[in-house]
PDB file of N, CA and C in Angstrom:
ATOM      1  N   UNK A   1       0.816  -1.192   0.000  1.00  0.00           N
ATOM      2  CA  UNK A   1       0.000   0.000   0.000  1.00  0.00           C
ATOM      3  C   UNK A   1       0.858   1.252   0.000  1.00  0.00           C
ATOM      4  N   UNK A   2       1.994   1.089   0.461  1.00  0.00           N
ATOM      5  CA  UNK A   2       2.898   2.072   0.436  1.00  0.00           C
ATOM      6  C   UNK A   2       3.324   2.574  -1.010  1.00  0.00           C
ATOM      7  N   UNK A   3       3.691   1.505  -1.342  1.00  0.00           N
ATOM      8  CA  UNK A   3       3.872   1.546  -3.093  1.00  0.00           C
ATOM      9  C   UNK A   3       2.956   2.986  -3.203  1.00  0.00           C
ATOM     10  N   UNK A   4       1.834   2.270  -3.349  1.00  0.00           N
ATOM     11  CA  UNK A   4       0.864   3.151  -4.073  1.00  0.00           C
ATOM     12  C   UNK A   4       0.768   4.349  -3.572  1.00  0.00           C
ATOM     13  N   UNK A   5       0.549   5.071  -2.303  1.00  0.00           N
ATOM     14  CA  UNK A   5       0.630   6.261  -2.008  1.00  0.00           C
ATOM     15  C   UNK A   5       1.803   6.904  -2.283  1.00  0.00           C
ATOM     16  N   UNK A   6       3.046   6.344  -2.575  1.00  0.00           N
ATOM     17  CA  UNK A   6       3.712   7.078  -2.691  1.00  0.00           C
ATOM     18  C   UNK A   6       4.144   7.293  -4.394  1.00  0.00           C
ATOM     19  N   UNK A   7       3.218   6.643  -5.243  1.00  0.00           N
ATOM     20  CA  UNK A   7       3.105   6.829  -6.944  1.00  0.00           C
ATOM     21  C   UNK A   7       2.425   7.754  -6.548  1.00  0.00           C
ATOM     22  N   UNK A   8       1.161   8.223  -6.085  1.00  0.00           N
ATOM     23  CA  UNK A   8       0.142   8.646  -6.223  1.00  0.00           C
ATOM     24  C   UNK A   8       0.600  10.666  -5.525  1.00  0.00           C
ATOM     25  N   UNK A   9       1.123  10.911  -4.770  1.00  0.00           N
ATOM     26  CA  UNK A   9       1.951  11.498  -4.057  1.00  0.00           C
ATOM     27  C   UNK A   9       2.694  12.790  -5.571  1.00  0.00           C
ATOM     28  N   UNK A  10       2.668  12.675  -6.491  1.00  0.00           N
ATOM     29  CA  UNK A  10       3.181  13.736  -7.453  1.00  0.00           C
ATOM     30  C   UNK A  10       1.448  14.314  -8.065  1.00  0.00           C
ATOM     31  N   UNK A  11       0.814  13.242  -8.249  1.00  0.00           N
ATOM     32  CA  UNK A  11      -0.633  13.590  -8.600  1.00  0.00           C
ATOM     33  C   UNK A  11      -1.746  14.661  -7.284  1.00  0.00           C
ATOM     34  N   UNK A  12      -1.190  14.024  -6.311  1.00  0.00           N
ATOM     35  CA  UNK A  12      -1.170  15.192  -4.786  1.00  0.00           C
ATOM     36  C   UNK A  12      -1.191  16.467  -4.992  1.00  0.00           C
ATOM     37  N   UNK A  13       0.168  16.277  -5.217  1.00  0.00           N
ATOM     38  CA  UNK A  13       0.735  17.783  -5.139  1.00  0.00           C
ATOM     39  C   UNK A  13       0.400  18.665  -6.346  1.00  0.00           C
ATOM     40  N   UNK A  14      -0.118  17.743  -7.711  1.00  0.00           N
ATOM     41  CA  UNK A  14      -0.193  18.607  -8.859  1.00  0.00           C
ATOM     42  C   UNK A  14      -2.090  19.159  -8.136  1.00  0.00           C
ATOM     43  N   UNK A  15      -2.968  18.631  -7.676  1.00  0.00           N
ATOM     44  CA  UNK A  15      -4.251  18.799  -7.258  1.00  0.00           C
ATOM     45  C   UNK A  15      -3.842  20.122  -6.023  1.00  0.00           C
ATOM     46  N   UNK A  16      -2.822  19.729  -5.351  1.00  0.00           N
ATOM     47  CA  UNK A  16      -2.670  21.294  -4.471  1.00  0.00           C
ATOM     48  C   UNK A  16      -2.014  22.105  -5.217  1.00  0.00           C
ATOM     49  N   UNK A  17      -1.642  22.143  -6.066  1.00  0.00           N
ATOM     50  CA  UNK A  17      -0.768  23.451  -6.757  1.00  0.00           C
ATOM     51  C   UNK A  17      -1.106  23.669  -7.975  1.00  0.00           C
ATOM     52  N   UNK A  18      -2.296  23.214  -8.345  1.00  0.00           N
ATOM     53  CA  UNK A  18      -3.122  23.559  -9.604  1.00  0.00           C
ATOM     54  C   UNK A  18      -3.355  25.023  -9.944  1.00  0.00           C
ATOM     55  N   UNK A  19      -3.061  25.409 -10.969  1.00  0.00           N
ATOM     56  CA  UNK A  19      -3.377  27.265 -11.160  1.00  0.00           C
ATOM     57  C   UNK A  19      -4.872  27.401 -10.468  1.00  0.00           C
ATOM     58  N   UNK A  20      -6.476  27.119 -10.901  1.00  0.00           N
ATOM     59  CA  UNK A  20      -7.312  27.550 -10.705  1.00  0.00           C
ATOM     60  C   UNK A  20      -7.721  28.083  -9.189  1.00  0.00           C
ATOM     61  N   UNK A  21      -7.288  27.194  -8.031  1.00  0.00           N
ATOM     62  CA  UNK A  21      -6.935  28.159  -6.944  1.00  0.00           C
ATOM     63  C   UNK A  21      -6.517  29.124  -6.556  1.00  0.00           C
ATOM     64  N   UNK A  22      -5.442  29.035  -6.968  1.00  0.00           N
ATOM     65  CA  UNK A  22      -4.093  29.828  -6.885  1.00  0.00           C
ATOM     66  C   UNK A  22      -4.719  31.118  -7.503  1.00  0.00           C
ATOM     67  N   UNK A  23      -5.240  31.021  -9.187  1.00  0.00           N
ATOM     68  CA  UNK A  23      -5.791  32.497  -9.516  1.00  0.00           C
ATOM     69  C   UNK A  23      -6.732  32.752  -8.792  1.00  0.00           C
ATOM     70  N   UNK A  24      -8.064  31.901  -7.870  1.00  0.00           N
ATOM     71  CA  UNK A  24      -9.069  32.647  -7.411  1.00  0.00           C
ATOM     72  C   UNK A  24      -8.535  33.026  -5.967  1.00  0.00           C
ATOM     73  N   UNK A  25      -7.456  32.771  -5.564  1.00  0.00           N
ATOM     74  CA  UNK A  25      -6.863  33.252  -4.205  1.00  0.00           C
ATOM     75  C   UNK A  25      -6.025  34.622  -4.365  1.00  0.00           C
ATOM     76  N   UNK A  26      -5.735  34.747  -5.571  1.00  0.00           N
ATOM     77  CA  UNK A  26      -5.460  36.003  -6.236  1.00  0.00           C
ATOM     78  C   UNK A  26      -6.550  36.932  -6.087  1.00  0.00           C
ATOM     79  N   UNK A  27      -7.250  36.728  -7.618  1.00  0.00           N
ATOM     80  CA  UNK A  27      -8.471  37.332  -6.917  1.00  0.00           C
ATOM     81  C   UNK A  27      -8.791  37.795  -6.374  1.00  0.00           C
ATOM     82  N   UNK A  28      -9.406  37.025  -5.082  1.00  0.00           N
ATOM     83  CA  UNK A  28      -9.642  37.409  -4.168  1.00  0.00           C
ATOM     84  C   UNK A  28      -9.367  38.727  -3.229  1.00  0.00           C
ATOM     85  N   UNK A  29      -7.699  38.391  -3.137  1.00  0.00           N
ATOM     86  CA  UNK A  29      -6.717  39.448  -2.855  1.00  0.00           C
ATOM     87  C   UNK A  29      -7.175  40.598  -3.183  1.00  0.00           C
ATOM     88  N   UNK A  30      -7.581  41.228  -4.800  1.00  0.00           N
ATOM     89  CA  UNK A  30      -7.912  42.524  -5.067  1.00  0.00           C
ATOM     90  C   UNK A  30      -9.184  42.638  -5.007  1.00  0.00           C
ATOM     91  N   UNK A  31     -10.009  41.840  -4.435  1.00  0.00           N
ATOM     92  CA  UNK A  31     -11.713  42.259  -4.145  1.00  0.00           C
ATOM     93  C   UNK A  31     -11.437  43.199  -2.671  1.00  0.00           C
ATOM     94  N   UNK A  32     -12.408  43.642  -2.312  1.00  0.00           N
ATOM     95  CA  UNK A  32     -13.612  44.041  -1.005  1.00  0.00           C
ATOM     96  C   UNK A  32     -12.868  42.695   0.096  1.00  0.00           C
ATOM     97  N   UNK A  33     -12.592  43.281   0.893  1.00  0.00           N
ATOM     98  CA  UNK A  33     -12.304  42.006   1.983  1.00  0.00           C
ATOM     99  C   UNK A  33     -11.834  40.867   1.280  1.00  0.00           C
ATOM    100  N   UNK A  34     -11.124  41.232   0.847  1.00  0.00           N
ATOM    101  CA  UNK A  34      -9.696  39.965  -0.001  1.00  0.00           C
ATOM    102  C   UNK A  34      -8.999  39.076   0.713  1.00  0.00           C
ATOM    103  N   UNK A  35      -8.508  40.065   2.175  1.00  0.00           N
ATOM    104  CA  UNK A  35      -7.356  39.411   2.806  1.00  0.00           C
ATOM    105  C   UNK A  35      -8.339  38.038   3.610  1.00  0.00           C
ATOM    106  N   UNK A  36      -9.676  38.514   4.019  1.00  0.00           N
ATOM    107  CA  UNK A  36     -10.176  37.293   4.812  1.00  0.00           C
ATOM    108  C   UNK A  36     -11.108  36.576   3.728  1.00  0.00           C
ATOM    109  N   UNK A  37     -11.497  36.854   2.838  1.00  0.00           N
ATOM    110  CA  UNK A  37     -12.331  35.698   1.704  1.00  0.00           C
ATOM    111  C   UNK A  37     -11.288  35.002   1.360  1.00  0.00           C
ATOM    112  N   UNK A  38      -9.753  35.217   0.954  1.00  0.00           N
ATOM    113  CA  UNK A  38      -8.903  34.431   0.626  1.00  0.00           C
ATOM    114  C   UNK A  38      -8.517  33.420   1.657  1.00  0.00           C
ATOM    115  N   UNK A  39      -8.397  34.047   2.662  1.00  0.00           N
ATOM    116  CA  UNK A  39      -7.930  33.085   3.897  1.00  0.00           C
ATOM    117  C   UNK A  39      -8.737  32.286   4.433  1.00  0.00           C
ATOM    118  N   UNK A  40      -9.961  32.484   3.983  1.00  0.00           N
ATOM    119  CA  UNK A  40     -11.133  31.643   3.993  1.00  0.00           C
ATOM    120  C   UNK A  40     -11.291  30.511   3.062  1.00  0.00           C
ATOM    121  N   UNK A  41     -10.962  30.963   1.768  1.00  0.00           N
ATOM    122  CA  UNK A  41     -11.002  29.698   0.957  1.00  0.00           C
ATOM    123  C   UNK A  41      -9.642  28.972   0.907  1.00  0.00           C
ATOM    124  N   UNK A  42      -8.737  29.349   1.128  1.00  0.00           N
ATOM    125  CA  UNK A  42      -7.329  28.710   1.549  1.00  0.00           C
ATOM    126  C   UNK A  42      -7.383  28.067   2.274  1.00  0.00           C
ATOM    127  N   UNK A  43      -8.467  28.046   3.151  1.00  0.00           N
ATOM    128  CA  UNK A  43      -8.597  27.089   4.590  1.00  0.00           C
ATOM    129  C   UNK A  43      -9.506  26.269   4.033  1.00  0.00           C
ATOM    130  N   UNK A  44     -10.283  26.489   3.446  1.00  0.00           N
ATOM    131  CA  UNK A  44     -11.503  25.537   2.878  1.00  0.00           C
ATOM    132  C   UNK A  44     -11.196  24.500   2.297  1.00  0.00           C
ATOM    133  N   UNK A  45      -9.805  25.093   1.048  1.00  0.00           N
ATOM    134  CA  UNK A  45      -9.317  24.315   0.487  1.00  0.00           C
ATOM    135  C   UNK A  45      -8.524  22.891   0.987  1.00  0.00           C
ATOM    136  N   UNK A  46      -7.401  23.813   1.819  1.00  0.00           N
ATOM    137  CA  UNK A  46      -6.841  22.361   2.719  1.00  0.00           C
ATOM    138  C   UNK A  46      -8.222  21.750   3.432  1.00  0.00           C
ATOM    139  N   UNK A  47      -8.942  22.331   3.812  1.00  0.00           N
ATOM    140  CA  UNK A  47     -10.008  21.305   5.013  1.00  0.00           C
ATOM    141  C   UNK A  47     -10.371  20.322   3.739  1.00  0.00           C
ATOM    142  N   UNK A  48     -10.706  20.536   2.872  1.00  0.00           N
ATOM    143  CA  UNK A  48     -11.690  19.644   2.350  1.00  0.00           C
ATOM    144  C   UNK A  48     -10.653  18.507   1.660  1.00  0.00           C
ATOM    145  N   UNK A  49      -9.721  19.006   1.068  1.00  0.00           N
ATOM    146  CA  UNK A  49      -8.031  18.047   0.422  1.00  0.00           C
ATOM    147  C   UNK A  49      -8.096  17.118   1.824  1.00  0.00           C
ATOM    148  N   UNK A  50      -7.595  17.569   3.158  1.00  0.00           N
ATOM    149  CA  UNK A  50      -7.520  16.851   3.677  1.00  0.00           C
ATOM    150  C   UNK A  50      -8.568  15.982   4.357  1.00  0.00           C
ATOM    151  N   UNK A  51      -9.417  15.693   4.580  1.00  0.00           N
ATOM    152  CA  UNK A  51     -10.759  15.237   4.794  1.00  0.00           C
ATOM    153  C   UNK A  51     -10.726  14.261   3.774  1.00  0.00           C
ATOM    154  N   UNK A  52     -10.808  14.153   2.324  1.00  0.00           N
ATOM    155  CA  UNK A  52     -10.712  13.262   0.912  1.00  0.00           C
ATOM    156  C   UNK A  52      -9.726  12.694   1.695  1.00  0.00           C
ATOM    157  N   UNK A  53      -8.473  12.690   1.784  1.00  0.00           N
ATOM    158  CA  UNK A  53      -7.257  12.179   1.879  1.00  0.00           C
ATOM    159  C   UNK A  53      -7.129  11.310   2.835  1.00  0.00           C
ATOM    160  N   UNK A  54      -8.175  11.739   4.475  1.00  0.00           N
ATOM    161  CA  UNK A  54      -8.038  10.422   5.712  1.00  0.00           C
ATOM    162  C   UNK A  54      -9.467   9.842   5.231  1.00  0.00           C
ATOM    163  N   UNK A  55     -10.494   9.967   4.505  1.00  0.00           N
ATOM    164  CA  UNK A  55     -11.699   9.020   3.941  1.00  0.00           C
ATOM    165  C   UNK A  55     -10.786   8.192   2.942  1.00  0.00           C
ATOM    166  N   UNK A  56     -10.388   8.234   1.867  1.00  0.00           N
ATOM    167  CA  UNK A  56      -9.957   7.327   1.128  1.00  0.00           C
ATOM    168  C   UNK A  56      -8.310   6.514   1.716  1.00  0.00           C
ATOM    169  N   UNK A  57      -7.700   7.117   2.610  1.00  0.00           N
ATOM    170  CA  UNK A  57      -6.779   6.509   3.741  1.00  0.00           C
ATOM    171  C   UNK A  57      -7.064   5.510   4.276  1.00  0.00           C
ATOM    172  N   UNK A  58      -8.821   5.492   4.931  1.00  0.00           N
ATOM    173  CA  UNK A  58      -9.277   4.611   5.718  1.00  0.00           C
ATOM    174  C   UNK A  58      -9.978   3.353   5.035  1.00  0.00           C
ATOM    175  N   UNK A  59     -10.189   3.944   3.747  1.00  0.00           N
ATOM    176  CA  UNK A  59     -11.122   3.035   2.834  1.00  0.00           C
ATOM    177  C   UNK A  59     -10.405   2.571   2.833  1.00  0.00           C
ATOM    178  N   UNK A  60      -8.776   2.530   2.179  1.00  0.00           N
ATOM    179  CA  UNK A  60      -8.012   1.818   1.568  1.00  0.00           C
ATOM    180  C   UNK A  60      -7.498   0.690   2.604  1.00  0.00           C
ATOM    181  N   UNK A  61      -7.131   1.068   4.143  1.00  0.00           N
ATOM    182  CA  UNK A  61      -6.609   0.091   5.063  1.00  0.00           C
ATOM    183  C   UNK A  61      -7.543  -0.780   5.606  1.00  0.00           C
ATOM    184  N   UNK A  62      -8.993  -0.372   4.922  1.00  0.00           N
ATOM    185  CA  UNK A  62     -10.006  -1.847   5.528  1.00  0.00           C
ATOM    186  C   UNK A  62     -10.712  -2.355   3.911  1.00  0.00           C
ATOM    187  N   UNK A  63      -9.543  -2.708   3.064  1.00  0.00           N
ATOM    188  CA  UNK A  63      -9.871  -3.321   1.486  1.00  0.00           C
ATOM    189  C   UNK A  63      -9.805  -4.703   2.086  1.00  0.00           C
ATOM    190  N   UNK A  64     -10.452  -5.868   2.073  1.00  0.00           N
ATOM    191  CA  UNK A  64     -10.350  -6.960   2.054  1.00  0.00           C
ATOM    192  C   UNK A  64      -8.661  -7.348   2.039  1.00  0.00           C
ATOM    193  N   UNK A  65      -8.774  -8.527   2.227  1.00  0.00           N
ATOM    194  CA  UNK A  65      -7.368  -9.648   2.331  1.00  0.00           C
ATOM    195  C   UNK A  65      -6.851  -9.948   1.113  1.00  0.00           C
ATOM    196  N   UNK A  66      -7.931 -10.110   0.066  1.00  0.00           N
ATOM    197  CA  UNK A  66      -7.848 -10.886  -1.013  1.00  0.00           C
ATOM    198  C   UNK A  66      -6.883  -9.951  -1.565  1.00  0.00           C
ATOM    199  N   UNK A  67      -6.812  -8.393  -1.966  1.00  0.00           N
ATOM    200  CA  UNK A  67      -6.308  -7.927  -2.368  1.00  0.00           C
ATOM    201  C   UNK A  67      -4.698  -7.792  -2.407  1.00  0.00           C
ATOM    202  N   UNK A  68      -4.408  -7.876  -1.249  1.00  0.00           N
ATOM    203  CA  UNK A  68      -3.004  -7.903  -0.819  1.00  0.00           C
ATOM    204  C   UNK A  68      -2.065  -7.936  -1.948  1.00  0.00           C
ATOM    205  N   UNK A  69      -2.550  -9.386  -2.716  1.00  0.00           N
ATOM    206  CA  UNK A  69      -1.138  -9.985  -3.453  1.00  0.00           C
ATOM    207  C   UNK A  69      -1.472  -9.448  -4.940  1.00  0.00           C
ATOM    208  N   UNK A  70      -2.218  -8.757  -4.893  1.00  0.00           N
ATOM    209  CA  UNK A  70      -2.994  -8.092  -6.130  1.00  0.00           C
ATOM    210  C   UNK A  70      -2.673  -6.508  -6.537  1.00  0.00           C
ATOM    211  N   UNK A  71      -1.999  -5.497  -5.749  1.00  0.00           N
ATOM    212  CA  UNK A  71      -1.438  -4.444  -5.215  1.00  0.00           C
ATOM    213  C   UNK A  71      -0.860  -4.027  -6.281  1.00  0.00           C
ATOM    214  N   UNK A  72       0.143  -4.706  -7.252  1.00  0.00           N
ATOM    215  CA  UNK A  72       0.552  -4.374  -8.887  1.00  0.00           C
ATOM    216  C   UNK A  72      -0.662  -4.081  -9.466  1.00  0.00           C
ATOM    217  N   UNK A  73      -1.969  -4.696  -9.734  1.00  0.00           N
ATOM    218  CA  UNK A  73      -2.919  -4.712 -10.853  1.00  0.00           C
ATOM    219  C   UNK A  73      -3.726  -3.370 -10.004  1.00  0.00           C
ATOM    220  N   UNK A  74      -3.795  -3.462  -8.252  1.00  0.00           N
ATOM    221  CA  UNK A  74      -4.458  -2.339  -8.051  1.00  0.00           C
ATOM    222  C   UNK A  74      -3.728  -0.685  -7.791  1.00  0.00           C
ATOM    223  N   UNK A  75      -3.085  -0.952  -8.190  1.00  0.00           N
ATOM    224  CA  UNK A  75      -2.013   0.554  -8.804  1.00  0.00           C
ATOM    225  C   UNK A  75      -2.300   0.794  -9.935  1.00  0.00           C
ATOM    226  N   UNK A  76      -1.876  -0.265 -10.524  1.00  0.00           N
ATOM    227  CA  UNK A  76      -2.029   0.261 -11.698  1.00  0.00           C
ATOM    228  C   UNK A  76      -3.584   1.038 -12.762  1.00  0.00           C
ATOM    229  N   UNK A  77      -4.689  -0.106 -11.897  1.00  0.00           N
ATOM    230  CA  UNK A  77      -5.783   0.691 -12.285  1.00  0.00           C
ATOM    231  C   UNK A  77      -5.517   2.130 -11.186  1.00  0.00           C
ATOM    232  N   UNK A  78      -5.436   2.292 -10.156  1.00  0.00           N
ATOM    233  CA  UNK A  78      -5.630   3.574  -9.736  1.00  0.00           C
ATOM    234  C   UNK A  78      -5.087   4.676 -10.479  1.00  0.00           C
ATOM    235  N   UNK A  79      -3.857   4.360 -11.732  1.00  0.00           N
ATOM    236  CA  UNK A  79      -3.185   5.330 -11.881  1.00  0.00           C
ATOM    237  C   UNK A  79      -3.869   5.772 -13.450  1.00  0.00           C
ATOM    238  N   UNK A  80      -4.183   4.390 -13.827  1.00  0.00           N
ATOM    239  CA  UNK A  80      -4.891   4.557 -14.934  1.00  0.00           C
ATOM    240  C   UNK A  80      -6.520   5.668 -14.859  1.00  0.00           C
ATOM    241  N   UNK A  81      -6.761   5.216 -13.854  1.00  0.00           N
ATOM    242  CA  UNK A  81      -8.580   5.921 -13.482  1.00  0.00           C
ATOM    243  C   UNK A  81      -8.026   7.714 -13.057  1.00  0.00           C
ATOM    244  N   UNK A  82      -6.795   7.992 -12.053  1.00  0.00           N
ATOM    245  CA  UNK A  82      -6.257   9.186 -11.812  1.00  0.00           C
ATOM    246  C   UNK A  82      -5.914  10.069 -13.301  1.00  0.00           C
ATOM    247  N   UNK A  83      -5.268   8.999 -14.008  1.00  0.00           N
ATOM    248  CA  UNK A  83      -4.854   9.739 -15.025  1.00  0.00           C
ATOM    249  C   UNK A  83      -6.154  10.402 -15.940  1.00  0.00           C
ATOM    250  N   UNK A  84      -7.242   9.491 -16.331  1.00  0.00           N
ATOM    251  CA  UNK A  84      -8.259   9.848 -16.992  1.00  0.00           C
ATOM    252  C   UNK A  84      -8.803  10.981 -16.296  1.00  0.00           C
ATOM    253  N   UNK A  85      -8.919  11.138 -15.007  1.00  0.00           N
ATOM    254  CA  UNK A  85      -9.829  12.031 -14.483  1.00  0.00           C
ATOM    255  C   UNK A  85      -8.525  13.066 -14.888  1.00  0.00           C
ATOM    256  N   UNK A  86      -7.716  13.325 -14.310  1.00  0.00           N
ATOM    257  CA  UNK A  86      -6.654  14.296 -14.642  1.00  0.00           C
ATOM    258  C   UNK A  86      -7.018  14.731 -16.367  1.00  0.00           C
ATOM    259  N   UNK A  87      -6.531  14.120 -17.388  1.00  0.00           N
ATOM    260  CA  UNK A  87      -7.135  14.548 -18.779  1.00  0.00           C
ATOM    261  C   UNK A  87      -8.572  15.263 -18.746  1.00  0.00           C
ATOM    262  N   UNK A  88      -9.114  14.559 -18.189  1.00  0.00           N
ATOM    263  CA  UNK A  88     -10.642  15.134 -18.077  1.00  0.00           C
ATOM    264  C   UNK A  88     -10.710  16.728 -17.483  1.00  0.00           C
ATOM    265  N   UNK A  89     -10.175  16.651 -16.278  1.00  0.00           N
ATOM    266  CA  UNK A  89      -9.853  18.301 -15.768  1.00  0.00           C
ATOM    267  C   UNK A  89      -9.110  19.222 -16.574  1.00  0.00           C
ATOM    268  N   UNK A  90      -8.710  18.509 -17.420  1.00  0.00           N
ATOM    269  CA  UNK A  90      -7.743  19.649 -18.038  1.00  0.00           C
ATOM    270  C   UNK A  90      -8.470  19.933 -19.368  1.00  0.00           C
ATOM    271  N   UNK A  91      -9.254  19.334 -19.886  1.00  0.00           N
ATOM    272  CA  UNK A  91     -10.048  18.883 -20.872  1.00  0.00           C
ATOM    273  C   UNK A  91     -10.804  20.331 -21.092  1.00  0.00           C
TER     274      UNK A  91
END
């Protein structure tokens, strides 16, 4: 399982450091009360990243037994299904 979080771990970081935040945290900045709508959704942002991150954490450490020796084929779909959605966002 380690394997896999740590493939998965560059796809992370591209979802936190994606421009479309980043410009509406800009944004923000030059609106009417910038400094706290930004710091508001900056917080929103990590709350909710991290929240996804210990739900699918927990899913993953109570997957059945069977899987175990199966861990190559289930990477590899994860990276395959990550990647599509990734194309898709960018799409």
């Amino acid at each position: 399982m380690h394997a896999v979080t740590g493939d998965l771990f560059p796809f992370a970081g591209g979802v936190a450091l994606s421009p479309l935040p980043l410009v509406a945290v800009i944004l923000m900045l030059a609106s009417q009360n910038g400094q706290r709508n930004a710091v508001s959704f900056v917080g929103g942002w990590f709350l909710g990243t991290s929240c996804l991150t210990i739900v699918v954490t927990i899913a993953v450490q109570h997957l059945p037994a069977q899987f175990d020796h199966n861990t190559g084929t289930i990477a590899a779909s994860l990276k395959l299904v990550f990647g599509i959605l990734l194309l898709l966002i960018a799409w």
